[in-house]
C-alpha atoms as a PDB file:
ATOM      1  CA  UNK A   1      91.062 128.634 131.915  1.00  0.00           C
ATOM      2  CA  UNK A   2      94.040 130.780 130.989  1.00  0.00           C
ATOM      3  CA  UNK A   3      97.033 128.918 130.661  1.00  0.00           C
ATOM      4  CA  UNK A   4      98.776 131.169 132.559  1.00  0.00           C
ATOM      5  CA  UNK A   5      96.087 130.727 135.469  1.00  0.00           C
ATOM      6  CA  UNK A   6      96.853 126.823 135.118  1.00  0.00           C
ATOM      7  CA  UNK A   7     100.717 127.276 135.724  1.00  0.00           C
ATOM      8  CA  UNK A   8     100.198 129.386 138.390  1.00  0.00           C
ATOM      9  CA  UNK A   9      97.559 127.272 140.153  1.00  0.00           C
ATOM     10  CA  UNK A  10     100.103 124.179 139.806  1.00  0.00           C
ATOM     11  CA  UNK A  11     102.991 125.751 141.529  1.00  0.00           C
ATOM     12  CA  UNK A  12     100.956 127.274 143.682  1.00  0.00           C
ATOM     13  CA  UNK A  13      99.689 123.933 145.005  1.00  0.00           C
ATOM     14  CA  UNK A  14     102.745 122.118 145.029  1.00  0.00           C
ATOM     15  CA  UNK A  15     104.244 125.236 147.369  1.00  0.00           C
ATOM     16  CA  UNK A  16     101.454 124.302 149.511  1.00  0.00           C
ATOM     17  CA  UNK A  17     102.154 120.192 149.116  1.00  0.00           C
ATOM     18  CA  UNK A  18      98.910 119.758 147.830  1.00  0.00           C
ATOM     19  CA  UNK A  19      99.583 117.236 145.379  1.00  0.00           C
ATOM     20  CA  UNK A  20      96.304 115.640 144.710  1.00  0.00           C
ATOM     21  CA  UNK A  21      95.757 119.479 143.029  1.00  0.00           C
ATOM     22  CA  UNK A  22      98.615 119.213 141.594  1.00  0.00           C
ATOM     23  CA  UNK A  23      98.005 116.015 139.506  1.00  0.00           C
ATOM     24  CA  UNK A  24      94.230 118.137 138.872  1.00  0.00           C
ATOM     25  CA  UNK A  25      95.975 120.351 136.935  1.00  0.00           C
ATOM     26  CA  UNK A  26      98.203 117.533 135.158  1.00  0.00           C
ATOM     27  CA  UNK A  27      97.077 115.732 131.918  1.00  0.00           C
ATOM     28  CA  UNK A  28      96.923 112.233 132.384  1.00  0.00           C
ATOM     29  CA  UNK A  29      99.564 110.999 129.743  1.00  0.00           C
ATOM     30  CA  UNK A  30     101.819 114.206 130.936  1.00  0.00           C
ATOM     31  CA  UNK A  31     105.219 113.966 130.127  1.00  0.00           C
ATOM     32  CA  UNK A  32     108.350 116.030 131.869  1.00  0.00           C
ATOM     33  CA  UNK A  33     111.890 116.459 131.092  1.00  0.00           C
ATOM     34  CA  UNK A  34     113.339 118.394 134.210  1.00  0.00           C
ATOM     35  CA  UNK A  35     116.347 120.357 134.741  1.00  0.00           C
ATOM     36  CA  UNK A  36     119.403 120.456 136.585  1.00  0.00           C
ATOM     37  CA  UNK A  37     118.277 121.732 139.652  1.00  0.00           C
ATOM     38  CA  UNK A  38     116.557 118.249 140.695  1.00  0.00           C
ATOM     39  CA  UNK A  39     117.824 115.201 141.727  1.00  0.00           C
ATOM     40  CA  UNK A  40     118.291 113.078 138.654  1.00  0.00           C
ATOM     41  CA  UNK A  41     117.901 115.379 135.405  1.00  0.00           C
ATOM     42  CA  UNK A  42     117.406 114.286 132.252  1.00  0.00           C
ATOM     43  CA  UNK A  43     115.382 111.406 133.586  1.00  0.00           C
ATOM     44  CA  UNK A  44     112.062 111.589 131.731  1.00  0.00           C
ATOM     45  CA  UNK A  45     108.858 110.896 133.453  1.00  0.00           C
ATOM     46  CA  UNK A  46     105.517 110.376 131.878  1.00  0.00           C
ATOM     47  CA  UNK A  47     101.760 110.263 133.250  1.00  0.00           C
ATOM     48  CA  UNK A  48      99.966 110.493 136.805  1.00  0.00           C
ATOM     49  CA  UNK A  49     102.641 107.712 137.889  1.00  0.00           C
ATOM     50  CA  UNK A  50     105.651 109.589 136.533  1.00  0.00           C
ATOM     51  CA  UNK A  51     104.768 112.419 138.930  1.00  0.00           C
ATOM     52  CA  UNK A  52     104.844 110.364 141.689  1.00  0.00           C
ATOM     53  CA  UNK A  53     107.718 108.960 140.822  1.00  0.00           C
ATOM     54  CA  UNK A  54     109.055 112.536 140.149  1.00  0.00           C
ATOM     55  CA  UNK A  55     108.086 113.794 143.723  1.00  0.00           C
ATOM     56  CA  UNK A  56     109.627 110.687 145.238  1.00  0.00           C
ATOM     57  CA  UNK A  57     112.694 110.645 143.399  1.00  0.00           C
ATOM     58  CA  UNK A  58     112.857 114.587 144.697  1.00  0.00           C
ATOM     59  CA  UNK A  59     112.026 113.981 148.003  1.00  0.00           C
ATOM     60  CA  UNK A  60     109.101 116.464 147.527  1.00  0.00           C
ATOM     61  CA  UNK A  61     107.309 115.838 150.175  1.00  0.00           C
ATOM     62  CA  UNK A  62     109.383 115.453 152.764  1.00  0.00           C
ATOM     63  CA  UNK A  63     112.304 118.363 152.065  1.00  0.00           C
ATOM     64  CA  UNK A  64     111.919 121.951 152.754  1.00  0.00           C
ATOM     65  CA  UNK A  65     111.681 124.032 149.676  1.00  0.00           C
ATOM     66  CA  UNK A  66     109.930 127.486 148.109  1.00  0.00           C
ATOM     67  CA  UNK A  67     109.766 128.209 144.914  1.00  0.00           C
ATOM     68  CA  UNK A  68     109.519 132.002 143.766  1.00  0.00           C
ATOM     69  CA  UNK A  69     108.569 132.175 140.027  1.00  0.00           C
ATOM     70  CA  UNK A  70     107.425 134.337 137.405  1.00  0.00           C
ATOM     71  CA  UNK A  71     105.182 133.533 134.289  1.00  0.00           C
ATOM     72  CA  UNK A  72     105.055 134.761 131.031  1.00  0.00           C
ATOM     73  CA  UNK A  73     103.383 133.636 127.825  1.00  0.00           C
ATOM     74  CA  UNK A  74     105.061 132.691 124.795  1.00  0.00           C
ATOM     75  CA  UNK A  75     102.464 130.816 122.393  1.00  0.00           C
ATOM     76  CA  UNK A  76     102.049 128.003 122.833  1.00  0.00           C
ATOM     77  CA  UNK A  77     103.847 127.934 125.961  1.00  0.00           C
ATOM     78  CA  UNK A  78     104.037 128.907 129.816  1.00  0.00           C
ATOM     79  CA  UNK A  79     107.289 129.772 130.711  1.00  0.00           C
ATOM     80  CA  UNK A  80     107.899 130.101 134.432  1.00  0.00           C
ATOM     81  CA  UNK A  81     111.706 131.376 135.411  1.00  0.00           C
ATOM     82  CA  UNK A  82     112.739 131.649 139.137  1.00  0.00           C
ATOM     83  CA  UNK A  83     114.667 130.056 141.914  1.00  0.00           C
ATOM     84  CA  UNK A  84     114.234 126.959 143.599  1.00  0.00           C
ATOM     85  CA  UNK A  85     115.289 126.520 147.371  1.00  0.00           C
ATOM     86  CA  UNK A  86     115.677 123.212 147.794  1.00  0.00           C
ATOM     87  CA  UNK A  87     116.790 121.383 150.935  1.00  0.00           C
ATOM     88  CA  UNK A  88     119.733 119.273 149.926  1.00  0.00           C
ATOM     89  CA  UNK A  89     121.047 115.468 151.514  1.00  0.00           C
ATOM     90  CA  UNK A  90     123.285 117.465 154.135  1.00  0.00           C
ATOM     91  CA  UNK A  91     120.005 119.433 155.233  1.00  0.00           C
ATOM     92  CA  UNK A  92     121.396 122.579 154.113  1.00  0.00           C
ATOM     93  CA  UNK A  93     118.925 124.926 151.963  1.00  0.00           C
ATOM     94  CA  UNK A  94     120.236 125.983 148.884  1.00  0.00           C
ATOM     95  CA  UNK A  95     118.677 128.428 146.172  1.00  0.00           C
ATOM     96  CA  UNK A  96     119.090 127.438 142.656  1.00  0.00           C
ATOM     97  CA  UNK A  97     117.925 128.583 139.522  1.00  0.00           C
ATOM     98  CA  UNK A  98     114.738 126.954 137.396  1.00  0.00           C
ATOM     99  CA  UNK A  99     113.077 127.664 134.011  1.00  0.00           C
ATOM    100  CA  UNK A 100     110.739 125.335 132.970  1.00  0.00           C
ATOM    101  CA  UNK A 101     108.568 125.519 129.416  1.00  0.00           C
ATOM    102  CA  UNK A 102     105.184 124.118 129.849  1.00  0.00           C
ATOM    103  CA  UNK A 103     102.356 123.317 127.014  1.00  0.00           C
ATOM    104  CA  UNK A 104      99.091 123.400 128.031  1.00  0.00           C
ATOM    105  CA  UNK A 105      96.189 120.848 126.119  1.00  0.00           C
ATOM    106  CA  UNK A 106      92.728 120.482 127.287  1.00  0.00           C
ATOM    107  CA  UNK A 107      93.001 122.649 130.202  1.00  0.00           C
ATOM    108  CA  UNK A 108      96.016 120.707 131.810  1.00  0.00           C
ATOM    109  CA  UNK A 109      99.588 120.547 131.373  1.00  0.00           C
ATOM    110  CA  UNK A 110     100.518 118.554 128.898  1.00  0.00           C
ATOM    111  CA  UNK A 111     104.135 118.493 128.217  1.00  0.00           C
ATOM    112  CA  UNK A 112     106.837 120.179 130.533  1.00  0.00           C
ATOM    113  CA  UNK A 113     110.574 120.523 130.197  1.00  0.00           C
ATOM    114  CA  UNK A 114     113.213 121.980 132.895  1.00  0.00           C
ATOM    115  CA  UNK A 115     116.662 123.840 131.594  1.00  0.00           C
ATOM    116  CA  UNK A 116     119.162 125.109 133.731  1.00  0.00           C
ATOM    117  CA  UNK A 117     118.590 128.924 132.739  1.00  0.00           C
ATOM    118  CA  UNK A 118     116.050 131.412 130.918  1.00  0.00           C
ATOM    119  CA  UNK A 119     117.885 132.373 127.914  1.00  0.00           C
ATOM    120  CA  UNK A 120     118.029 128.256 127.099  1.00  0.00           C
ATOM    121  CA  UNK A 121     114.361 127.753 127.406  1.00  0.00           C
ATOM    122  CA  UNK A 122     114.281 130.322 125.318  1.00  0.00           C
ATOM    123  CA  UNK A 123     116.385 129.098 122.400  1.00  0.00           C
ATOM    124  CA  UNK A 124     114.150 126.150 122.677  1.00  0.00           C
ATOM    125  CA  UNK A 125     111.324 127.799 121.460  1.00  0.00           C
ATOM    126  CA  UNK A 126     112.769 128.817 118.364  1.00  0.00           C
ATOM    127  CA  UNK A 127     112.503 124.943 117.660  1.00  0.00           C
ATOM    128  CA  UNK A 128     108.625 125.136 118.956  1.00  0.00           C
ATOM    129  CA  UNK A 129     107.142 123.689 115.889  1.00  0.00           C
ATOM    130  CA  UNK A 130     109.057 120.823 115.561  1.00  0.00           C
ATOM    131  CA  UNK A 131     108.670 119.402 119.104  1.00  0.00           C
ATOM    132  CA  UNK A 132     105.258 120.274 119.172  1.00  0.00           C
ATOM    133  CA  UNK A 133     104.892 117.571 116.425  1.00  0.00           C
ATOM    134  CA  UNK A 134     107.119 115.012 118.320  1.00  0.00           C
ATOM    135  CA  UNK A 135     104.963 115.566 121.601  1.00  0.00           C
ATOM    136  CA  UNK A 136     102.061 114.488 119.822  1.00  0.00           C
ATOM    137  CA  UNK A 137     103.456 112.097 117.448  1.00  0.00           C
ATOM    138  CA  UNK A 138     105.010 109.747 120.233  1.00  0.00           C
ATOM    139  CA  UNK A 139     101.641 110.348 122.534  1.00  0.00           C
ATOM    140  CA  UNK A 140      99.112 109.811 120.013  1.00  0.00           C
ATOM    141  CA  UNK A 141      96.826 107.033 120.928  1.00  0.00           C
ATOM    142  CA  UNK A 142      97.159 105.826 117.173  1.00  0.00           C
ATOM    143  CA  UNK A 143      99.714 103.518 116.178  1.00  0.00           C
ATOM    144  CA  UNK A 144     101.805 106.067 113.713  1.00  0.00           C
ATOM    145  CA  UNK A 145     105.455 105.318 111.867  1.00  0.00           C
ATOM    146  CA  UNK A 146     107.552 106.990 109.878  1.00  0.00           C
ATOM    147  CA  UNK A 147     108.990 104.845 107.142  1.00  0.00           C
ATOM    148  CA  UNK A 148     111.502 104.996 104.401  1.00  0.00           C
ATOM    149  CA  UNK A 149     110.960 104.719 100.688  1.00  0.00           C
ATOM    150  CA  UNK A 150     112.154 100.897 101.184  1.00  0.00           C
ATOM    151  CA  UNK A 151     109.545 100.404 104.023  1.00  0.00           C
ATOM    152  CA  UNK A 152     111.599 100.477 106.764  1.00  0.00           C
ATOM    153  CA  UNK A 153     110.814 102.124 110.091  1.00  0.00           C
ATOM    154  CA  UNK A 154     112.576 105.377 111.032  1.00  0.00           C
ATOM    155  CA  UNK A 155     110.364 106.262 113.939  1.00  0.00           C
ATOM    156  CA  UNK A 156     107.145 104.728 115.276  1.00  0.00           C
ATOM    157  CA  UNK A 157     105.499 106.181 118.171  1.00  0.00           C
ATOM    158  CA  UNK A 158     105.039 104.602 121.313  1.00  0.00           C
ATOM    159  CA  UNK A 159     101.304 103.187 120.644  1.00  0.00           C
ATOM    160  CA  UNK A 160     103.180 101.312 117.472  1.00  0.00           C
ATOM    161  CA  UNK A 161     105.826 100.180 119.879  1.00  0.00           C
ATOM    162  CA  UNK A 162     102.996  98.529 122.411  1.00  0.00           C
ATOM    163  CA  UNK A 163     101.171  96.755 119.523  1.00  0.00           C
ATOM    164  CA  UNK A 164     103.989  95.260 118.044  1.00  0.00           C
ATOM    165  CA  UNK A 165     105.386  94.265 121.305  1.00  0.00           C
ATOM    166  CA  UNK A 166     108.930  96.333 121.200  1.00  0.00           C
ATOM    167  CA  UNK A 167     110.655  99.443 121.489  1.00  0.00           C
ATOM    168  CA  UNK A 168     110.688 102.007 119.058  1.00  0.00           C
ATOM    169  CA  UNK A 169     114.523 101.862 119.154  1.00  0.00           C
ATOM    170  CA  UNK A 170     114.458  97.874 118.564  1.00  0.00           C
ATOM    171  CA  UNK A 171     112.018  99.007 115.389  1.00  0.00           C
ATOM    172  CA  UNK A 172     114.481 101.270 113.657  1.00  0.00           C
ATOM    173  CA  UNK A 173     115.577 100.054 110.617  1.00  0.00           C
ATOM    174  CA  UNK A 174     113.135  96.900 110.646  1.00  0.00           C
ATOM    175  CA  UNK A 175     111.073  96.080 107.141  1.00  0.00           C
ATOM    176  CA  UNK A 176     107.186  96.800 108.259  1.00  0.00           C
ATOM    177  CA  UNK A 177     106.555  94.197 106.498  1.00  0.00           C
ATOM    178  CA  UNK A 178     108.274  91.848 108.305  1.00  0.00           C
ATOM    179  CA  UNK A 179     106.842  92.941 111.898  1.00  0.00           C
ATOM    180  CA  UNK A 180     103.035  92.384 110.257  1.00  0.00           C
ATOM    181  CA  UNK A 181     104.364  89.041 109.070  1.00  0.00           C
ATOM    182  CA  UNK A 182     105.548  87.673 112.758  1.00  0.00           C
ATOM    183  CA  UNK A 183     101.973  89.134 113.510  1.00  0.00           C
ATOM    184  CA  UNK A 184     100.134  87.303 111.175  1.00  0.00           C
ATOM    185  CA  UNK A 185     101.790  84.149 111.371  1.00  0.00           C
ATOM    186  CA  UNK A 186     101.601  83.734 114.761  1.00  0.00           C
ATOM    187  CA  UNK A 187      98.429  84.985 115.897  1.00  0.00           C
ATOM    188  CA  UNK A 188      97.490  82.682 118.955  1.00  0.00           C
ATOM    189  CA  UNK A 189      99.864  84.670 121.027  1.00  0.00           C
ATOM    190  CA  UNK A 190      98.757  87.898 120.195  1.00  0.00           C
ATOM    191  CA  UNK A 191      97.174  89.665 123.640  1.00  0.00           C
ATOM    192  CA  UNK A 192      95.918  92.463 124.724  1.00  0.00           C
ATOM    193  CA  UNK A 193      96.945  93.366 128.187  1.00  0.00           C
ATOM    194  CA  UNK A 194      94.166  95.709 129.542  1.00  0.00           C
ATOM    195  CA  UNK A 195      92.016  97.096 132.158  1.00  0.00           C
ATOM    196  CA  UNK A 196      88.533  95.292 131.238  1.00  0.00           C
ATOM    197  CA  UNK A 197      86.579  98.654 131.851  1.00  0.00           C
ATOM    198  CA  UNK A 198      88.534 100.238 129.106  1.00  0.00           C
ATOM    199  CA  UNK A 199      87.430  97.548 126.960  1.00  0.00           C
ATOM    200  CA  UNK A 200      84.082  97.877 124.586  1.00  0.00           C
ATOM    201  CA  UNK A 201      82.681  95.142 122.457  1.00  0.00           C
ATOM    202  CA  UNK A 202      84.266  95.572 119.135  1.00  0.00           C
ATOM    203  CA  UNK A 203      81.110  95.824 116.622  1.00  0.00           C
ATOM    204  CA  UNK A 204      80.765  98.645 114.625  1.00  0.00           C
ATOM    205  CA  UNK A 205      78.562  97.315 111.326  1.00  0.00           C
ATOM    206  CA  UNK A 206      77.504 100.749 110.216  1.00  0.00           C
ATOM    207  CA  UNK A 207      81.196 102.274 110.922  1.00  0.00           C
ATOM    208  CA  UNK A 208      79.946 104.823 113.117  1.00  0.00           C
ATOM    209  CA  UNK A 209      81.249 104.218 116.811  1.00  0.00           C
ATOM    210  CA  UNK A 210      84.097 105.336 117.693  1.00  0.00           C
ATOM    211  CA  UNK A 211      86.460 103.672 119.995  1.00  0.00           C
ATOM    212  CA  UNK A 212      88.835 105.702 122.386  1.00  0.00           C
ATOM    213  CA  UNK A 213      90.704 104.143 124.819  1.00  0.00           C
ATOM    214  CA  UNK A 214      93.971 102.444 124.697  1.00  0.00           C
ATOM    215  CA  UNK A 215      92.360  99.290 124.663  1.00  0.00           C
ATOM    216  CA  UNK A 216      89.611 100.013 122.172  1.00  0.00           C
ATOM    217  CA  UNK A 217      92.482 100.862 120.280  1.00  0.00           C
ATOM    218  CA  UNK A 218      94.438  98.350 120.300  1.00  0.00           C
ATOM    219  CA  UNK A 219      91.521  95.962 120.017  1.00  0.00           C
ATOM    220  CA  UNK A 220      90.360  97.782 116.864  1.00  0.00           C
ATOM    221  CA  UNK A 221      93.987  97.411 115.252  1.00  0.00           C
ATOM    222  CA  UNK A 222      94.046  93.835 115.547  1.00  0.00           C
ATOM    223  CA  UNK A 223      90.666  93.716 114.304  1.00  0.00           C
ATOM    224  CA  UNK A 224      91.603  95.380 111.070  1.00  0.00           C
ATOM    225  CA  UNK A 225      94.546  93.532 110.533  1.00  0.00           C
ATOM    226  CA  UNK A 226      92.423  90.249 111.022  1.00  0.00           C
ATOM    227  CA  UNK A 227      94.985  88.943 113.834  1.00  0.00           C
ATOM    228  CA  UNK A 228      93.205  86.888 116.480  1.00  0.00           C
ATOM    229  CA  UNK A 229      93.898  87.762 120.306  1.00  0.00           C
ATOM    230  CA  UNK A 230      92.404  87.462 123.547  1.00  0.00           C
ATOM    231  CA  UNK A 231      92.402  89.952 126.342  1.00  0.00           C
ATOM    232  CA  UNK A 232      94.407  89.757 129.651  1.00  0.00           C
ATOM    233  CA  UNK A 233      93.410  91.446 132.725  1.00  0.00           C
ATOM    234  CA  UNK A 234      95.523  94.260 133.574  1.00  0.00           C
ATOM    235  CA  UNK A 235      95.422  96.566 136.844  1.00  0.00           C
ATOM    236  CA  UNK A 236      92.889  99.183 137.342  1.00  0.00           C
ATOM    237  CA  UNK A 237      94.190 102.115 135.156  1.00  0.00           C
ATOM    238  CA  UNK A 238      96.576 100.624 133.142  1.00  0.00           C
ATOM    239  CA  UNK A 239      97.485 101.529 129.203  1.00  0.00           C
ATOM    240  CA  UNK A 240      96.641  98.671 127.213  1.00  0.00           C
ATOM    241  CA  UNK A 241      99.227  97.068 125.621  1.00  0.00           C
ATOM    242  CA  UNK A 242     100.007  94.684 123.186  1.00  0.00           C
ATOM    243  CA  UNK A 243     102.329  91.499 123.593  1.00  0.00           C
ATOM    244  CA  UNK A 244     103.129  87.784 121.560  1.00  0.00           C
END
């Protein structure tokens, strides 16, 4: 479908508070940045959950609101530029100006950001390259870093984060070395905190299956590092993680 056509049949199903077709038009590891005209900008949320989250830290689906926009293509992005009449605490209606930038990926929104007016979401896509690259850096199922000629991490995405069980900020600066040391020398705690139906047997003798989900994935890391760990139930849906 058009990206265009996918914009337009998102907003047009939140006007009509049909949010189960809302999240049909959403990729499932979405991410969103809004802008000032919602209740707590700046907050970032990410996923199916972060959307919920989104509509209830809004009030979505309770307050009155319309939301005129238009749409325009700028590669690889959907821009959509309007007003927002939101209903605010005091019950009063009040129109306020949106822009949002949205990138479209395998037929669903992928990434979206809000800004307060059109000419800034603009200027941001002078910079389109270079967060195009940190969109799919930090989501790539793949544990990825950046390191320093000494070894040192200056930015690992967030699948590097779950398998080494911390945050890229706490990672900044550490030796990779050292982090696949504490791995390997204590490998009884190492666990993989997953839903089971994400999880296939890891065997793959002739080096032709390929494992996909975040469990799979972090299974298959382990594996290769030869670091022992055992697998921990996790809730229906959940992104497999890594802890020690």
């Amino acid at each position: 479908m058009d990206p265009l056509a996918i914009v337009r049949q998102n907003f047009d199903a939140f006007q009509a508070r049909d949010f189960d077709a809302v999240l049909e038009c959403v990729h499932e590891d979405w991410r969103y940045v809004p802008g000032p005209h919602v209740s707590a900008p700046g907050v970032r949320y990410h996923g199916h959950e972060g959307y919920r989250s989104m509509l209830d830290a809004g009030r979505w689906r309770e307050a009155e609101f319309e939301i005129d926009v238009e749409m325009f293509r700028i590669n690889p992005y959907v821009l959509a530029v309007g007003t927002a009449v939101l209903e605010g605490p005091d019950g009063e209606l009040t129109p306020t100006p949106t822009a949002t930038l949205h990138l479209i990926h395998d037929g669903r929104i992928r990434a979206s950001r809000g800004f307060p007016d059109v000419q800034e979401a603009m200027d941001a896509t002078a910079s389109i390259a270079v967060e195009e690259f940190r969109l799919g850096f930090d989501a790539a199922p793949d544990a990825m870093a950046l390191l320093d000629d000494d070894g040192r991490f200056v930015h690992a995405n967030h699948a590097a984060a779950y398998l080494l069980a911390t945050s890229q900020r706490d990672l900044r600066g550490v030796e990779i070395a050292d982090e696949l040391a504490t791995l390997a020398a204590h490998p009884q705690v190492a666990q993989v905190v997953a839903d089971p139906k994400e999880c296939s047997f890891q065997f793959n003798p002739t080096g032709t299956a390929r494992f996909t989900s975040s469990c799979d994935i972090a299974k298959s890391f382990l594996s290769r590092g030869g670091i022992p760990y055992q697998t921990i139930e996790a809730p229906a849906g959940s992104v497999a993680r890594c802890v020690r």
